[in-house]
C-alpha atoms as a PDB file:
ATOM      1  CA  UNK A   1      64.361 -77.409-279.661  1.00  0.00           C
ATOM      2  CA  UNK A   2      61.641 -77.927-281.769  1.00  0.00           C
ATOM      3  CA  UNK A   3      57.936 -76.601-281.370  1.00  0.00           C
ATOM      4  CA  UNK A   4      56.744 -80.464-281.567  1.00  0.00           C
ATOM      5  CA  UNK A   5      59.756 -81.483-278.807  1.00  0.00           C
ATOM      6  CA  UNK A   6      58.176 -78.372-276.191  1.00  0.00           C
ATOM      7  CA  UNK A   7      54.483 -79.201-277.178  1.00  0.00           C
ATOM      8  CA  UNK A   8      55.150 -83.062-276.255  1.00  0.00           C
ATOM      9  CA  UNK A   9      57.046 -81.742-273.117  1.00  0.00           C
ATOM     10  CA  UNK A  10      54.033 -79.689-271.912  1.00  0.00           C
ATOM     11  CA  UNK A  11      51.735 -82.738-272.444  1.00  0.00           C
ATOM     12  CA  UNK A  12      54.239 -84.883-270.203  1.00  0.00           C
ATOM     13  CA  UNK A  13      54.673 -82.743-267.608  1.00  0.00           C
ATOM     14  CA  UNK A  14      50.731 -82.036-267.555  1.00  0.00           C
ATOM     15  CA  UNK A  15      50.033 -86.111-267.392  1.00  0.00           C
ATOM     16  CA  UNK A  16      53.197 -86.393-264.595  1.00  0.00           C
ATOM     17  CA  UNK A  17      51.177 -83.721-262.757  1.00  0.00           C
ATOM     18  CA  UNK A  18      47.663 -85.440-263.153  1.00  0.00           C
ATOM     19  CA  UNK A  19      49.103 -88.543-261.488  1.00  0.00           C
ATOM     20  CA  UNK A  20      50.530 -86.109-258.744  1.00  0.00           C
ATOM     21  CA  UNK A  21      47.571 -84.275-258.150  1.00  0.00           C
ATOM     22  CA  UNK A  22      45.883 -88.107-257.684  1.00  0.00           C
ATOM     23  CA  UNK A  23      48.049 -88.829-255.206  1.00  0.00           C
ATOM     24  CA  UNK A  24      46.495 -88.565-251.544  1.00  0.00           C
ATOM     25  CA  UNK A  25      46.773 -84.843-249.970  1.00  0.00           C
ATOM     26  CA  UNK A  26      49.834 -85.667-248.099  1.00  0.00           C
ATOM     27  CA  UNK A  27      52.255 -87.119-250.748  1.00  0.00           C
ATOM     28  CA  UNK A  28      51.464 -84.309-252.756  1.00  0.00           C
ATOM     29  CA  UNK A  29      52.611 -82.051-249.736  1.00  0.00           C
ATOM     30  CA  UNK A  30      55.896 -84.274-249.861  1.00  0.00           C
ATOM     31  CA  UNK A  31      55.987 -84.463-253.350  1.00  0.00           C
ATOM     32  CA  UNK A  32      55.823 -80.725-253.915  1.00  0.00           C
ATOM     33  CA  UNK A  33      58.580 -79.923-251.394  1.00  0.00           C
ATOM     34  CA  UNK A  34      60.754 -82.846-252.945  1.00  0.00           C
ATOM     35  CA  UNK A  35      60.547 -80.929-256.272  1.00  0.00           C
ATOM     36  CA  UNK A  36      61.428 -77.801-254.752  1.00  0.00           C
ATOM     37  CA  UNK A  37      64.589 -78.955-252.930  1.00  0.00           C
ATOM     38  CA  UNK A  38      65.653 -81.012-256.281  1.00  0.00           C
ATOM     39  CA  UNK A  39      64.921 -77.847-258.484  1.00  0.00           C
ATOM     40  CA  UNK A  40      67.212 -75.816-256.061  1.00  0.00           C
ATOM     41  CA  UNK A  41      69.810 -78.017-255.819  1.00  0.00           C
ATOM     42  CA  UNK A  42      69.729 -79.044-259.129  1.00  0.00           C
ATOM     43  CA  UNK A  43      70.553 -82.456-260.570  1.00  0.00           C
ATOM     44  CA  UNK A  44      71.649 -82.054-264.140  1.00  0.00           C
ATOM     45  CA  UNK A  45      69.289 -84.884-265.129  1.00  0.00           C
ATOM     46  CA  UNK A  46      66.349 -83.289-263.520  1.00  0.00           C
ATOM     47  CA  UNK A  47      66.281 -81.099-266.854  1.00  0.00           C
ATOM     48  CA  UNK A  48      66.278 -84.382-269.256  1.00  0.00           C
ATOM     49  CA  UNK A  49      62.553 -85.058-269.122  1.00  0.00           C
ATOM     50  CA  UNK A  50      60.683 -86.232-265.741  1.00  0.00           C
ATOM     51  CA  UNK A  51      62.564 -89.692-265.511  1.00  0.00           C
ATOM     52  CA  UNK A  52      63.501 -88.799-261.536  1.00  0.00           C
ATOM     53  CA  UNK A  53      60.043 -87.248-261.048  1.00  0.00           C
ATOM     54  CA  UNK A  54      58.269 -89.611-262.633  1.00  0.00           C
ATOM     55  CA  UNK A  55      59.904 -92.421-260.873  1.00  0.00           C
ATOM     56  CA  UNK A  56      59.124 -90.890-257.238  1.00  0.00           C
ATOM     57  CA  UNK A  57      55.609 -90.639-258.510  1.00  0.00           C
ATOM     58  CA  UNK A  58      56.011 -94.358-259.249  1.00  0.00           C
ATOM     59  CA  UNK A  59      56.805 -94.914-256.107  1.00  0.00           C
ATOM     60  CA  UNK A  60      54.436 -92.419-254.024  1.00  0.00           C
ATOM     61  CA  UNK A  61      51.546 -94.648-255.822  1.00  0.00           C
ATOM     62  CA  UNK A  62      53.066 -97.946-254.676  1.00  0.00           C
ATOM     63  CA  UNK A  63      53.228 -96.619-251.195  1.00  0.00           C
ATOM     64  CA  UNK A  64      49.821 -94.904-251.301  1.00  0.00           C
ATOM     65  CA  UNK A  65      48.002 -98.294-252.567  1.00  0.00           C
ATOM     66  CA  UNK A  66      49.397-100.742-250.049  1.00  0.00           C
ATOM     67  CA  UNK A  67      48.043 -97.823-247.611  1.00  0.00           C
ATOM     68  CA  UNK A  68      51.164 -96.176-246.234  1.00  0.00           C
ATOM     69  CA  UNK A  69      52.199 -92.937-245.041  1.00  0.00           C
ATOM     70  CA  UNK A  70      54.566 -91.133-246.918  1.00  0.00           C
ATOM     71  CA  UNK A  71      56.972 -90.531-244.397  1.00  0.00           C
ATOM     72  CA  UNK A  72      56.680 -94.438-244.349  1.00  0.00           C
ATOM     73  CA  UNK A  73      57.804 -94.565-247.625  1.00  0.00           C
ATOM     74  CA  UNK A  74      60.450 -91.833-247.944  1.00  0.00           C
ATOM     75  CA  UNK A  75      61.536 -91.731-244.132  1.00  0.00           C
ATOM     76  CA  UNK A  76      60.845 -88.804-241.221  1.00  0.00           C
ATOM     77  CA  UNK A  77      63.925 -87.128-242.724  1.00  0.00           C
ATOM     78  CA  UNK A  78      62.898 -85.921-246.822  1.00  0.00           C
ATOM     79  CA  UNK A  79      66.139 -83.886-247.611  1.00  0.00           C
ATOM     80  CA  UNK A  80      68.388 -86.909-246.789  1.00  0.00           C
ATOM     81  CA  UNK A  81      65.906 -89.507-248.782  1.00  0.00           C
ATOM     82  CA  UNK A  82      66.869 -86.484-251.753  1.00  0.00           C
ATOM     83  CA  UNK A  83      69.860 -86.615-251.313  1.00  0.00           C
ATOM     84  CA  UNK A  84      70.555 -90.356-251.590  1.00  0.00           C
ATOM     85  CA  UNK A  85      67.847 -90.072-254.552  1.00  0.00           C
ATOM     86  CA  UNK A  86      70.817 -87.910-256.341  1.00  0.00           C
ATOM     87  CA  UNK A  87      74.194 -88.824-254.580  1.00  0.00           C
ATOM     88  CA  UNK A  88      75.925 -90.538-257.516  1.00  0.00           C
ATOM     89  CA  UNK A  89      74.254 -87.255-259.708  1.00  0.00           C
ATOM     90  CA  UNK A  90      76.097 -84.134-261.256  1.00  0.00           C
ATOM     91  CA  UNK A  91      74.590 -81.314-259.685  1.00  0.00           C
ATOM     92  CA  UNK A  92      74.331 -77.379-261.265  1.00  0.00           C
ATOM     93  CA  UNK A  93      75.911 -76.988-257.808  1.00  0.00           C
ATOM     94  CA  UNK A  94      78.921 -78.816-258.450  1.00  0.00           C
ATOM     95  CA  UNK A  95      79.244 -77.531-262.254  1.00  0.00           C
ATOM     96  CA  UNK A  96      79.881 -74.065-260.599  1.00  0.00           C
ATOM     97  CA  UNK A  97      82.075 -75.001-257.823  1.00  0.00           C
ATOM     98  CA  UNK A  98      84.075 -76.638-260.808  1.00  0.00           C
ATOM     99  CA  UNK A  99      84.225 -73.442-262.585  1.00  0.00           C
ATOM    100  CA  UNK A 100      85.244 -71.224-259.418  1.00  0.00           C
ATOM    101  CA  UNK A 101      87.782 -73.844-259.045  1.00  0.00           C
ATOM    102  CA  UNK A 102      89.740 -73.407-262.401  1.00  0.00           C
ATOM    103  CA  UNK A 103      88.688 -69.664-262.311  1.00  0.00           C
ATOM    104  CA  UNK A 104      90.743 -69.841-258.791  1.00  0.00           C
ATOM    105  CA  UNK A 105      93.495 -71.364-260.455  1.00  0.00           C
ATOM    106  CA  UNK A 106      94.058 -69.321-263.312  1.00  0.00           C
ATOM    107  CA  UNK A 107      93.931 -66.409-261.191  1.00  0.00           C
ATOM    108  CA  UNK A 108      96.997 -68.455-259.124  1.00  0.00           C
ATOM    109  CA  UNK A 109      98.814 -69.173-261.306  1.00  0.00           C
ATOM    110  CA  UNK A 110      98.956 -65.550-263.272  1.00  0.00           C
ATOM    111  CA  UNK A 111      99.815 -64.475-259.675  1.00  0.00           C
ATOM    112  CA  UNK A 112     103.037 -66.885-259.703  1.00  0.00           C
ATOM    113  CA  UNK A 113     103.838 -65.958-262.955  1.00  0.00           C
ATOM    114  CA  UNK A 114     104.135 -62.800-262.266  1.00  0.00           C
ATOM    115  CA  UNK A 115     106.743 -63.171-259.233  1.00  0.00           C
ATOM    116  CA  UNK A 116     108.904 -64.874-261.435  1.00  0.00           C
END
């Protein structure tokens, strides 16, 4: 990565997190724990610029300008409005479940080597 490619990064995120910190008090609440849960479970597009971010930002303002609550706009349950956000995502999650998977199965089939 180039110094120009991180310096342009930093000015996105800072702008993305101008138009978060504009948002009324309790979408940012929302917001913030939204980012949380998606940076611990870890869509493999999250890393790819702010495109997911920046599009629940898009529509936090939508909601906040025709004057509803968040919890209008995302539903009383966050995780599961997450979760449908990334269903049809590859997750860091399921990278590593792959590899313990063919690490599993390598280790099997040494084993049945072995007893032949």
């Amino acid at each position: 990565m180039k110094i120009r490619e991180i310096i342009e990064g930093k000015k996105e995120w800072r702008a993305h997190m101008a138009r978060v910190k504009a948002l009324p008090k309790d979408y940012q609440i929302v917001y913030k724990e939204i980012q949380k849960y998606l940076f611990k479970v870890g869509p493999v597009e999250l890393t790819d610029g702010t495109g997911l971010l920046s599009g629940i930002v898009d529509l936090f303002e939508e909601g906040a300008s025709l004057g509803k609550g968040v919890l209008e706009v995302t539903g009383s349950d966050v995780a599961a409005f997450c979760d449908d956000l990334i269903k049809d995502s590859k997750t860091y999650s399921d990278i590593y479940q792959e590899s313990v998977a063919r690490e599993g199965n390598k280790a099997m089939n040494k084993a049945s080597d072995k007893t032949k």
